[in-house]
C-alpha atoms as a PDB file:
ATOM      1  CA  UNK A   1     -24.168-112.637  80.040  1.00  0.00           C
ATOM      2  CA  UNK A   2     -22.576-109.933  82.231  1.00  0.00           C
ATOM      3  CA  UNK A   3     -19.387-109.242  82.480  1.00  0.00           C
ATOM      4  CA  UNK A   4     -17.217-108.602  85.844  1.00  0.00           C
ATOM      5  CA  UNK A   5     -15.757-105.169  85.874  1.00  0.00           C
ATOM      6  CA  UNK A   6     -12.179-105.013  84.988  1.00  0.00           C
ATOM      7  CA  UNK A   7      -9.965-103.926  87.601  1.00  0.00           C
ATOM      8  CA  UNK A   8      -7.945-100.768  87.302  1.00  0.00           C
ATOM      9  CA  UNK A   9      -3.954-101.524  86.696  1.00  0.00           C
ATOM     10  CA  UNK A  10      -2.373-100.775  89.361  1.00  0.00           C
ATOM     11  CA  UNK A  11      -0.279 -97.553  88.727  1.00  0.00           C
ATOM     12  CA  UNK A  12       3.500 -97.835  88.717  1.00  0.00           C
ATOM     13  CA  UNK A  13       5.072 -97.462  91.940  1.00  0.00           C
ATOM     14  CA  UNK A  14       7.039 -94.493  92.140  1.00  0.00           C
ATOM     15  CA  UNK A  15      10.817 -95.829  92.967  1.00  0.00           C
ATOM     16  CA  UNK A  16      11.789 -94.638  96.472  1.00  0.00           C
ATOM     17  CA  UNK A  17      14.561 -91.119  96.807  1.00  0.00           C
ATOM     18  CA  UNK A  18      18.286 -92.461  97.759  1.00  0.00           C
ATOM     19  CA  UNK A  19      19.949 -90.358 100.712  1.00  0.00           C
ATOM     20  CA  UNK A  20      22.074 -89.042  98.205  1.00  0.00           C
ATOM     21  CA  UNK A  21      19.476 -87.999  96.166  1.00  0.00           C
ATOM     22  CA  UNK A  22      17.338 -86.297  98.974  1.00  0.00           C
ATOM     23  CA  UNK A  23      21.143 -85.015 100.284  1.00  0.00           C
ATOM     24  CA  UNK A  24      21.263 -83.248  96.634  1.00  0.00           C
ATOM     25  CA  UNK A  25      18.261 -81.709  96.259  1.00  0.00           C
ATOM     26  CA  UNK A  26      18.536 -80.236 100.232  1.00  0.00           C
ATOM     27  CA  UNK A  27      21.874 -79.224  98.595  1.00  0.00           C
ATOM     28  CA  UNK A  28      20.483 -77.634  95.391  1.00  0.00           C
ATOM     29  CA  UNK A  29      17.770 -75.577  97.309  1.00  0.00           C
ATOM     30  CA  UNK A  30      19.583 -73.903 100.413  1.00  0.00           C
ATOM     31  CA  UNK A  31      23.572 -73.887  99.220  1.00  0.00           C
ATOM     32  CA  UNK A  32      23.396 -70.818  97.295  1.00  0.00           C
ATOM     33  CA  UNK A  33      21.293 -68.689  99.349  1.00  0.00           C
ATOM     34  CA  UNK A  34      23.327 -69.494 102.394  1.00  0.00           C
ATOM     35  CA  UNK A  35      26.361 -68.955 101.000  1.00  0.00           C
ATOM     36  CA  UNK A  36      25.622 -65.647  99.881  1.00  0.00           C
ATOM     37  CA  UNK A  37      24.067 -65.026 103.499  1.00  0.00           C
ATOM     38  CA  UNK A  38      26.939 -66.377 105.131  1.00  0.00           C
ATOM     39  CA  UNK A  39      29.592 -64.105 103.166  1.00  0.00           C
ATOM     40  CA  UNK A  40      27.291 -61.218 104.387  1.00  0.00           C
ATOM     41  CA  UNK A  41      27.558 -62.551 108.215  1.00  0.00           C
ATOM     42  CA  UNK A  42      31.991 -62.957 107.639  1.00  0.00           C
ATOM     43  CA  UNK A  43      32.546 -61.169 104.527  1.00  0.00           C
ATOM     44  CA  UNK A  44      34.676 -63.509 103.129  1.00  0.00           C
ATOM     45  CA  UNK A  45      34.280 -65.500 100.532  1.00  0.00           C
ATOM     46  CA  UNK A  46      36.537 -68.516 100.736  1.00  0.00           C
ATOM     47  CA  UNK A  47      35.162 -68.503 104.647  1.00  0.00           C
ATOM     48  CA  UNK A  48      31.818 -68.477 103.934  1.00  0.00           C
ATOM     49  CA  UNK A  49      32.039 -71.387 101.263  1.00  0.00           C
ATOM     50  CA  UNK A  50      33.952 -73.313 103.140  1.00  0.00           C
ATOM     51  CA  UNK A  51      31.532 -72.941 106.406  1.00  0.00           C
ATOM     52  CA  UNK A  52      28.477 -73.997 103.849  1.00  0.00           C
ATOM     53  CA  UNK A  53      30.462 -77.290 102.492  1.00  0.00           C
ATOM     54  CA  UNK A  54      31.424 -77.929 106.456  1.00  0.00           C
ATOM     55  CA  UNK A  55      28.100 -77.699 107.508  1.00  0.00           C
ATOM     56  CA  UNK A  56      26.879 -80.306 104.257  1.00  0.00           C
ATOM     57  CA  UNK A  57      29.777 -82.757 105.221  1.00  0.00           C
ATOM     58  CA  UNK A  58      28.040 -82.720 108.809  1.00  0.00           C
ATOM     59  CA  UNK A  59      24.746 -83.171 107.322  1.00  0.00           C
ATOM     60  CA  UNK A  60      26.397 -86.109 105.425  1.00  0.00           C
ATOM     61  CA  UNK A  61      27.810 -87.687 107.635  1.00  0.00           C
ATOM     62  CA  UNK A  62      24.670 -87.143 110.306  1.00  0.00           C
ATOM     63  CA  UNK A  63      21.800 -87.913 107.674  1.00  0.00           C
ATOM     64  CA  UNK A  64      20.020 -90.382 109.408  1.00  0.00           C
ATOM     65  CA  UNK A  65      18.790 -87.716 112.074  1.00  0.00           C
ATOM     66  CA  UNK A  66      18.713 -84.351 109.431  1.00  0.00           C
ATOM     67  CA  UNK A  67      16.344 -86.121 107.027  1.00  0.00           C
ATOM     68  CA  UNK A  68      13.670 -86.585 109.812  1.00  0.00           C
ATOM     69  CA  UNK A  69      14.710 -83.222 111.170  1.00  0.00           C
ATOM     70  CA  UNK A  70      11.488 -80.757 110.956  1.00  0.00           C
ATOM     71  CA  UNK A  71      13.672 -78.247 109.649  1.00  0.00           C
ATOM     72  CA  UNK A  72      16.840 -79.398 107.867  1.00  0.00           C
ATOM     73  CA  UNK A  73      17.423 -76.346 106.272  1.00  0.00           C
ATOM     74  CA  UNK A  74      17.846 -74.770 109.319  1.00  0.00           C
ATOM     75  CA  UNK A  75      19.935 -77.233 111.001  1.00  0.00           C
ATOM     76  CA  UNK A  76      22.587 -76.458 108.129  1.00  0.00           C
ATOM     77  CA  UNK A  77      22.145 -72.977 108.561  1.00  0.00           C
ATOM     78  CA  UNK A  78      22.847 -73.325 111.881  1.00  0.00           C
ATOM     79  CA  UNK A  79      26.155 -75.495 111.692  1.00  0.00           C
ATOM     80  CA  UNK A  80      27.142 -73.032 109.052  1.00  0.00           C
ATOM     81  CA  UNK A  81      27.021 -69.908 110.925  1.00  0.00           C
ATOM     82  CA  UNK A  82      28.589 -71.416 114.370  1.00  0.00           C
ATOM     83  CA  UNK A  83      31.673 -72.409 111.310  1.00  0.00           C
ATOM     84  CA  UNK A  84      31.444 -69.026 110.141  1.00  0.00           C
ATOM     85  CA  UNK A  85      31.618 -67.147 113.632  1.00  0.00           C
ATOM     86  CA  UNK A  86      33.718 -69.404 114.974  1.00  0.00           C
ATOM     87  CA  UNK A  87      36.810 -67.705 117.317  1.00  0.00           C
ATOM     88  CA  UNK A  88      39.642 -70.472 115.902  1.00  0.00           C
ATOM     89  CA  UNK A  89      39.595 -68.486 112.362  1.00  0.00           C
ATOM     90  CA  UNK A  90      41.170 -65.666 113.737  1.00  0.00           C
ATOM     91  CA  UNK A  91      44.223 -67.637 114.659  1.00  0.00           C
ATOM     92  CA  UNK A  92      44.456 -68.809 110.643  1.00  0.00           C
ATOM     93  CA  UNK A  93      46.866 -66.741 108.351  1.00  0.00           C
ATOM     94  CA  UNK A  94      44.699 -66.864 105.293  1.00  0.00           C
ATOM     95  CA  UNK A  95      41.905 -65.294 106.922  1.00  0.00           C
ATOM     96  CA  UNK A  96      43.937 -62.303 108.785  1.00  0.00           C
ATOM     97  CA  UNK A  97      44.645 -61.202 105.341  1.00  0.00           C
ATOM     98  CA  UNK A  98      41.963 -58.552 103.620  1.00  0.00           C
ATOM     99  CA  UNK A  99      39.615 -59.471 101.286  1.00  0.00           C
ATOM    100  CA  UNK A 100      38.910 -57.526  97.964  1.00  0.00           C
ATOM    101  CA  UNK A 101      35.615 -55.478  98.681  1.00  0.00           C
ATOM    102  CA  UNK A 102      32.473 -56.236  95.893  1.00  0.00           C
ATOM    103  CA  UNK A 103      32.694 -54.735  92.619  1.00  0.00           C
ATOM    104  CA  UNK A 104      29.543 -54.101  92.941  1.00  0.00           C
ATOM    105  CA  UNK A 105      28.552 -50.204  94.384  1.00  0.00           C
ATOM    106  CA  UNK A 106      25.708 -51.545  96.653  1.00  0.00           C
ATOM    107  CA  UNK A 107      26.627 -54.690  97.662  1.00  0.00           C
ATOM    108  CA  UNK A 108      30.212 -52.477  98.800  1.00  0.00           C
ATOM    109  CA  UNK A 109      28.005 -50.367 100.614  1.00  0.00           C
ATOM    110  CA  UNK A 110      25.364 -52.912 101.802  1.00  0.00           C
ATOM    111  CA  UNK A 111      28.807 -55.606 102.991  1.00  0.00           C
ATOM    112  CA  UNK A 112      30.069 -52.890 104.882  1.00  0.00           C
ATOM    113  CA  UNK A 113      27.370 -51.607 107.020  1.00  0.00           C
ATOM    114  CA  UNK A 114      26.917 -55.517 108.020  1.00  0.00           C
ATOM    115  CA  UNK A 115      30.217 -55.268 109.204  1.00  0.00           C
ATOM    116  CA  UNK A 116      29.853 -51.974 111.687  1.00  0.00           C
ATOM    117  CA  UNK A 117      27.666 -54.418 113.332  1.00  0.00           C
ATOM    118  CA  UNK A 118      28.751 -57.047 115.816  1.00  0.00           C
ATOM    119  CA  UNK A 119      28.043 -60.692 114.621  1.00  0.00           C
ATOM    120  CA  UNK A 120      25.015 -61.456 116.840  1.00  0.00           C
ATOM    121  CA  UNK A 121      23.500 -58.344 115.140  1.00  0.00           C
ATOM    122  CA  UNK A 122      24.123 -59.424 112.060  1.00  0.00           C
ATOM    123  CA  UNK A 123      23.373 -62.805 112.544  1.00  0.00           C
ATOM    124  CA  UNK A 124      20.539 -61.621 114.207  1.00  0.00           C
ATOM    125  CA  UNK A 125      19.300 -59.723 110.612  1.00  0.00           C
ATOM    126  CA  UNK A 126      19.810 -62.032 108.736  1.00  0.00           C
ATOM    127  CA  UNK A 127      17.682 -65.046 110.080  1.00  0.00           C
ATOM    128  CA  UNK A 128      14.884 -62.362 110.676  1.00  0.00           C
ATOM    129  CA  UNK A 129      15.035 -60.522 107.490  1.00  0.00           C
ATOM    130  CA  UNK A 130      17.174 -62.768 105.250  1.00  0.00           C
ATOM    131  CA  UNK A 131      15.884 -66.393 106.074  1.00  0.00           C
ATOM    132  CA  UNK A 132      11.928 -65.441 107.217  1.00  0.00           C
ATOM    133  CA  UNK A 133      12.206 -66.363 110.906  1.00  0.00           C
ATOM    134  CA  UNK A 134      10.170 -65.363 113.759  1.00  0.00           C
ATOM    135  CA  UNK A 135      11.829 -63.629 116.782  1.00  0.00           C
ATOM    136  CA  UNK A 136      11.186 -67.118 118.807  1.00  0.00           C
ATOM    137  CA  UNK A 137      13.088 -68.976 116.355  1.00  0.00           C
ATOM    138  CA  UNK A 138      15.607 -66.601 115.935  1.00  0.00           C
ATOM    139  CA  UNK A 139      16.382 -65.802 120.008  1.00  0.00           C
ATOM    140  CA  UNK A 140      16.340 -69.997 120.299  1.00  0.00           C
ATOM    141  CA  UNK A 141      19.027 -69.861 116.826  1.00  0.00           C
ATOM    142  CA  UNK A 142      21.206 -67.514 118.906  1.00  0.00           C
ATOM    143  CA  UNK A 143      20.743 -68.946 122.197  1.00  0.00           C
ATOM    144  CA  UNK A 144      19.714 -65.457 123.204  1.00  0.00           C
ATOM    145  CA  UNK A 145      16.103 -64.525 125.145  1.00  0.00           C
ATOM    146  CA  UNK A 146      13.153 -62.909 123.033  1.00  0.00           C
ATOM    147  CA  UNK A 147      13.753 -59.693 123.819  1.00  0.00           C
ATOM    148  CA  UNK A 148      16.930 -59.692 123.316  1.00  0.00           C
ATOM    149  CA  UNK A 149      16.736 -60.602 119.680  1.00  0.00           C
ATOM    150  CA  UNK A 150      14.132 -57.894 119.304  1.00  0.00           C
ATOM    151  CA  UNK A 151      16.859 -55.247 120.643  1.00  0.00           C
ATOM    152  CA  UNK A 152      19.474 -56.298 118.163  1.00  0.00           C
ATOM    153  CA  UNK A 153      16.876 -56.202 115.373  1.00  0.00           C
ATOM    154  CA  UNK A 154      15.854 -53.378 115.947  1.00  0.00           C
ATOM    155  CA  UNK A 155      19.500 -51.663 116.287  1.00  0.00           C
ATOM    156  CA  UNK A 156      20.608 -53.487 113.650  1.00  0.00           C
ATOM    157  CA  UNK A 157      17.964 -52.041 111.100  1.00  0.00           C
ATOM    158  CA  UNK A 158      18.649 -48.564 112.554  1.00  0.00           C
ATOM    159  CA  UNK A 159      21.853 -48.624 112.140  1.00  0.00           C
ATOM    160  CA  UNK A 160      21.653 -50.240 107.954  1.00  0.00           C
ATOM    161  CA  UNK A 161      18.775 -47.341 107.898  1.00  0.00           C
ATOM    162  CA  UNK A 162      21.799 -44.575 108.526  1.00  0.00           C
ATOM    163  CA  UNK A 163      24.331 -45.818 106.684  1.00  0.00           C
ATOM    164  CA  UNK A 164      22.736 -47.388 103.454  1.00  0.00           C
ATOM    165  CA  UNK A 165      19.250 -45.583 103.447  1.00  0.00           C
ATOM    166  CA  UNK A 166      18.168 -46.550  99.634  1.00  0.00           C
ATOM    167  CA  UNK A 167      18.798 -50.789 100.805  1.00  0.00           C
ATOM    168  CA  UNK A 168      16.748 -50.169 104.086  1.00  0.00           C
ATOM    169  CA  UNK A 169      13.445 -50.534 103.291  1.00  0.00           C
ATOM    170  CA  UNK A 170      12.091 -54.067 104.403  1.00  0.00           C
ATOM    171  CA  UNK A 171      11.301 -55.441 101.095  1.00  0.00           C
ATOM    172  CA  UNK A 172      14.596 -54.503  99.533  1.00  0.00           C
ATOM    173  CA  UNK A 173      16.625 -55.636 102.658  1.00  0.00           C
ATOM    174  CA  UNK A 174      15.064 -59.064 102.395  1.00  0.00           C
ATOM    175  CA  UNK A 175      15.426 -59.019  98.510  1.00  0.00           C
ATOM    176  CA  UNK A 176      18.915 -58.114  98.913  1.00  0.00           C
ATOM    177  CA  UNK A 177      19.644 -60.218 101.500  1.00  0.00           C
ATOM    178  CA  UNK A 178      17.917 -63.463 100.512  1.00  0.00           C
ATOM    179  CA  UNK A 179      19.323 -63.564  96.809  1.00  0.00           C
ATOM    180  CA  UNK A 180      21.364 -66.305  95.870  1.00  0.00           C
ATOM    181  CA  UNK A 181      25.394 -66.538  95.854  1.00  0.00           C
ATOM    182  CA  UNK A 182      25.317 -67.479  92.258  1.00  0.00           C
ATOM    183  CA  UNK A 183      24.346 -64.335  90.883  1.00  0.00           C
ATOM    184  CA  UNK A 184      27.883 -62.800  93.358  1.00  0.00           C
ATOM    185  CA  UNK A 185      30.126 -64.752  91.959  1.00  0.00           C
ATOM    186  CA  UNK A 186      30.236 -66.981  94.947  1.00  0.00           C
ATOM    187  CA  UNK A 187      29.237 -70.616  93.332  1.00  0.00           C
ATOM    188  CA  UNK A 188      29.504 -73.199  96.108  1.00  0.00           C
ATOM    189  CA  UNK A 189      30.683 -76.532  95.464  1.00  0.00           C
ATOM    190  CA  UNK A 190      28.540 -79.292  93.492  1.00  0.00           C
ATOM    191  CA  UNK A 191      27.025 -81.627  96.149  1.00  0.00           C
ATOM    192  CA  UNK A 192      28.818 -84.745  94.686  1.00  0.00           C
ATOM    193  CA  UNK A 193      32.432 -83.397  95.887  1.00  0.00           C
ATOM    194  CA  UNK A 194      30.875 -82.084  99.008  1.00  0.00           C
ATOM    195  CA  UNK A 195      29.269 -85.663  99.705  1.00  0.00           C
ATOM    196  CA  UNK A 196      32.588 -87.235  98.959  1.00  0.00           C
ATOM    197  CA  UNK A 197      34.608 -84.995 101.462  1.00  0.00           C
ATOM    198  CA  UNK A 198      32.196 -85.448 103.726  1.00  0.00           C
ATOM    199  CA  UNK A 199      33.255 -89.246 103.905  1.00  0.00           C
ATOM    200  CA  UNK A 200      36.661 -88.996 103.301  1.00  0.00           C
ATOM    201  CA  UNK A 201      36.578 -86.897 106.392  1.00  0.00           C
ATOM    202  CA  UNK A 202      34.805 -89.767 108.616  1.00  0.00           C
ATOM    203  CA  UNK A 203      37.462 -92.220 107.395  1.00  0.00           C
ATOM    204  CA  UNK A 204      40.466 -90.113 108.262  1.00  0.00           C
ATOM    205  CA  UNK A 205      38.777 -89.262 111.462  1.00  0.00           C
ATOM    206  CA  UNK A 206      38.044 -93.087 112.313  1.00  0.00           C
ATOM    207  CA  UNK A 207      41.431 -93.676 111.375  1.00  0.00           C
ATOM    208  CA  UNK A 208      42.746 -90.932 113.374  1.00  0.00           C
ATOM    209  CA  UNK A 209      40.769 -91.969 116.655  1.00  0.00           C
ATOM    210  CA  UNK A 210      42.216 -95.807 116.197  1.00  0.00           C
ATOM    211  CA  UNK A 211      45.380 -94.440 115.931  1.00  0.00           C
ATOM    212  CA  UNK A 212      45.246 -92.034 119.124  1.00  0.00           C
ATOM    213  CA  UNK A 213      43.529 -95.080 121.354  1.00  0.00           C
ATOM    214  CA  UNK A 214      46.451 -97.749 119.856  1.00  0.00           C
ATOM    215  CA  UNK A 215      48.957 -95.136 121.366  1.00  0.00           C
ATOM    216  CA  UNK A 216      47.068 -94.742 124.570  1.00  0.00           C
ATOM    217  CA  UNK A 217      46.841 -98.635 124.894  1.00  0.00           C
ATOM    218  CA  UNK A 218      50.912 -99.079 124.168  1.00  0.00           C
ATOM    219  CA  UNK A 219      51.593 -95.657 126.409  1.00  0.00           C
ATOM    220  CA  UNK A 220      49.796 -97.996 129.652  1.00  0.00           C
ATOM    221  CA  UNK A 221      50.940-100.461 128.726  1.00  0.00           C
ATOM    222  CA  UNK A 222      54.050 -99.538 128.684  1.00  0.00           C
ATOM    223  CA  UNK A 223      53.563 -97.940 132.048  1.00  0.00           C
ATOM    224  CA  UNK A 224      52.109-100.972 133.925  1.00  0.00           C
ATOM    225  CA  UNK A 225      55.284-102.461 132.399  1.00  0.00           C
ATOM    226  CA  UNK A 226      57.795-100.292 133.504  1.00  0.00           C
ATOM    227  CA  UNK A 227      56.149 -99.480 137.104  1.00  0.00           C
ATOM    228  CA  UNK A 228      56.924-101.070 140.220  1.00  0.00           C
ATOM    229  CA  UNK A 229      54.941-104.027 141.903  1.00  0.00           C
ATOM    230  CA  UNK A 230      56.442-103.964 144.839  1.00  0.00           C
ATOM    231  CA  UNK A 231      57.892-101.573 147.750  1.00  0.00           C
ATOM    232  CA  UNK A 232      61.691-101.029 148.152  1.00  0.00           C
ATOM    233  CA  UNK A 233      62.793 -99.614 151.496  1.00  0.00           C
ATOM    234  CA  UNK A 234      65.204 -96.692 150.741  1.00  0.00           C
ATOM    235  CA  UNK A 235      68.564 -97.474 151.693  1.00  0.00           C
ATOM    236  CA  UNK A 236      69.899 -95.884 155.402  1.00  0.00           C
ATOM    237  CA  UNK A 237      72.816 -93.623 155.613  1.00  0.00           C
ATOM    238  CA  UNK A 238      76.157 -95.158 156.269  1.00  0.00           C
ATOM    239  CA  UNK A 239      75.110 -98.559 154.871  1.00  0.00           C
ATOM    240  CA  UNK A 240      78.025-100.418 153.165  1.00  0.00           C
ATOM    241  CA  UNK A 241      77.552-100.009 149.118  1.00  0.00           C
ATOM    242  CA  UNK A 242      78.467-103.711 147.497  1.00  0.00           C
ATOM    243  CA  UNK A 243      78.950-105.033 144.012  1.00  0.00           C
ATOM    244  CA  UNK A 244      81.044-101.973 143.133  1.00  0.00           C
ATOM    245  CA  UNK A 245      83.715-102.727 140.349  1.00  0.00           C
ATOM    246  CA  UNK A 246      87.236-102.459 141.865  1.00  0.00           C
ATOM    247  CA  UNK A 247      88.907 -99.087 141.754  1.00  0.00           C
ATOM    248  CA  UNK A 248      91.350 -99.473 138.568  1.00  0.00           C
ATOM    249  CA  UNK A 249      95.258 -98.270 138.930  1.00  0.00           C
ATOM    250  CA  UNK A 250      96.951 -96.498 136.349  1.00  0.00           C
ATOM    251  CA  UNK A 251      99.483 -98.544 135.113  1.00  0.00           C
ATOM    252  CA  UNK A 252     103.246 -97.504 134.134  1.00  0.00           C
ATOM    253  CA  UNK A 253     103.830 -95.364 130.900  1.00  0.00           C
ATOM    254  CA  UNK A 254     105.014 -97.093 127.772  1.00  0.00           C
ATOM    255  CA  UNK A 255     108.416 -96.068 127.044  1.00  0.00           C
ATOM    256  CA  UNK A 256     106.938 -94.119 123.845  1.00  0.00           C
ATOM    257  CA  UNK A 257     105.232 -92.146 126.081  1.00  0.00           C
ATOM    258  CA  UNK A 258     108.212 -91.762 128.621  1.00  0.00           C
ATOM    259  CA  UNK A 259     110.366 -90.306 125.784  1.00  0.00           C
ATOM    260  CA  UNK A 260     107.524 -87.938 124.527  1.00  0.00           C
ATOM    261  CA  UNK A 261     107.038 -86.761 128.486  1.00  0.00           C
ATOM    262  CA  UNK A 262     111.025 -85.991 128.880  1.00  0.00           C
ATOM    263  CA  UNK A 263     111.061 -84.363 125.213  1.00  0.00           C
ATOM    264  CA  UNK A 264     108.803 -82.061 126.623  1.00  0.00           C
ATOM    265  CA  UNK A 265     109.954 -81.675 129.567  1.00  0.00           C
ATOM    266  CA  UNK A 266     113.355 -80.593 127.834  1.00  0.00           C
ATOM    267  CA  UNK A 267     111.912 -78.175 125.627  1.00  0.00           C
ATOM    268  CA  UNK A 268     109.396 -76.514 127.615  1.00  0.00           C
ATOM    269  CA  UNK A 269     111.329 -73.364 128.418  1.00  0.00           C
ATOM    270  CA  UNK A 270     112.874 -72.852 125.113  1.00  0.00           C
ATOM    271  CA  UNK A 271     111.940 -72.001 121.936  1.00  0.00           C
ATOM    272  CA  UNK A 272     111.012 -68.392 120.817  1.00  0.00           C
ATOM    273  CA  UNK A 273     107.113 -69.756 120.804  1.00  0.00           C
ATOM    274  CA  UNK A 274     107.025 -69.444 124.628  1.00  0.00           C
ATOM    275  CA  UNK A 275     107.293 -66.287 126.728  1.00  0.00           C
ATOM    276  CA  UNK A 276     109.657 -66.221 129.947  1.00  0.00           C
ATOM    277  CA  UNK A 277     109.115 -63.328 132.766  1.00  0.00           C
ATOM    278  CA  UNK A 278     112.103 -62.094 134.110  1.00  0.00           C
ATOM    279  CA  UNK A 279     112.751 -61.440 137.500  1.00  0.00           C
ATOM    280  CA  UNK A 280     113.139 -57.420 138.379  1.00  0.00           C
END
């Protein structure tokens, strides 16, 4: 008697990722690298945290179209650094205020010849030689043409090549400038907090666009109410004005008041108080 072959047991079915937990481990893998690349591109440390956790809260709130992204890394990067260079931080008190430089002797010296460059440069550098793009993605990153990427590389590395010689060299530079904030004192947020700004942040801006339409609905309606529906003819000059109250007549004075009236009266030329001029 033969017997049927048993079957193989089906292997346990893996359970499927949550968006929170695919939102963590996007978080876990690129937040400390960028924020150490971003405080390179501002040089600023609160700035360049707070442009990494902006750009996660976007992410957030947009994850339906970064998780099928081809490259969600680099759509974060990208939302951070337009954060970071953004124009409105120069009108912000906290960041007109200078920043302590690194402790650290090279990363001093490394932070500051960044900063002789111009932000495209830098910006430039550091998704060539920091993040391992090619010049195409790079020039499409910075909305610039080929070329023109491969100009500011190419200045930019001269010009880290004159002032920090010993961090030039290709390997170092992308050593130095692809290590992670963590070990820079520069710790970015965990991504549970960042998640939960992220939302808070909807609601108050869902609440805050209700609130601006209510008060455009009440300010026409208010209008429409107020306006008028129908044309009034201005009125021609020398036309007789009616309904006017009747012109009032001041009555007699109280005898109080006619006593106080001759009192003064009396005494208005005497008394040491007052000053007569004399005739000459």
């Amino acid at each position: 008697m033969t017997q049927s072959p048993v079957s193989p047991q089906p292997r346990s079915a893996r359970p499927p990722v949550t968006p929170a937990q695919a939102f963590d481990a996007l978080y876990g893998a690129c937040a400390p690298t960028l924020v150490r690349q971003t405080y390179l591109l501002t040089g600023r440390r609160e700035l360049a945290r707070e442009s990494v956790e902006r750009a996660f809260q976007q992410a957030w709130q947009r994850w339906p179209e970064v998780a099928v992204d081809p490259d969600p890394e680099g759509w974060v990067r990208a939302a951070a650094h337009d954060w970071a260079l953004s124009p409105r931080h120069r009108f912000r008190l906290r960041h007109r205020r200078a920043e302590p430089p690194p402790a650290d002797p090279s990363d001093r010296a490394l932070l500051h010849a960044l900063l002789t460059l111009s932000p495209t440069q830098r910006r430039t550098l550091l998704l060539h030689d920091g993040a391992g793009l090619g010049l195409p993605e790079v020039a499409a990153e910075t909305q610039a043409s080929t070329p023109a990427a491969a100009g500011r590389l190419l200045y930019a590395r001269e010009t880290l090549a004159a002032l920090v010689p010993d961090q030039a060299a290709p390997d170092v530079l992308r050593r130095r400038l692809a290590e992670p904030a963590t070990a820079h004192h520069l710790c970015p947020a965990r991504p549970p907090s960042v998640r939960s700004r992220g939302e808070r942040r909807t609601r108050w801006g869902t609440v805050g666009a209700l609130a601006f339409t209510a008060a455009i609905v009440g300010t026409t309606a208010l209008t429409l109410r107020m306006a008028q529906d129908h044309y009034e003819r201005p009125v021609p000059r020398g036309t007789e004005i009616r309904d006017l109250p009747p012109r009032a007549a001041q009555g007699p004075l109280s005898e109080e008041l006619l006593e106080v009236r001759a009192l003064l009266e009396a005494q208005s030329l005497r008394g040491p108080e007052r000053l007569v001029p004399e005739a000459r």
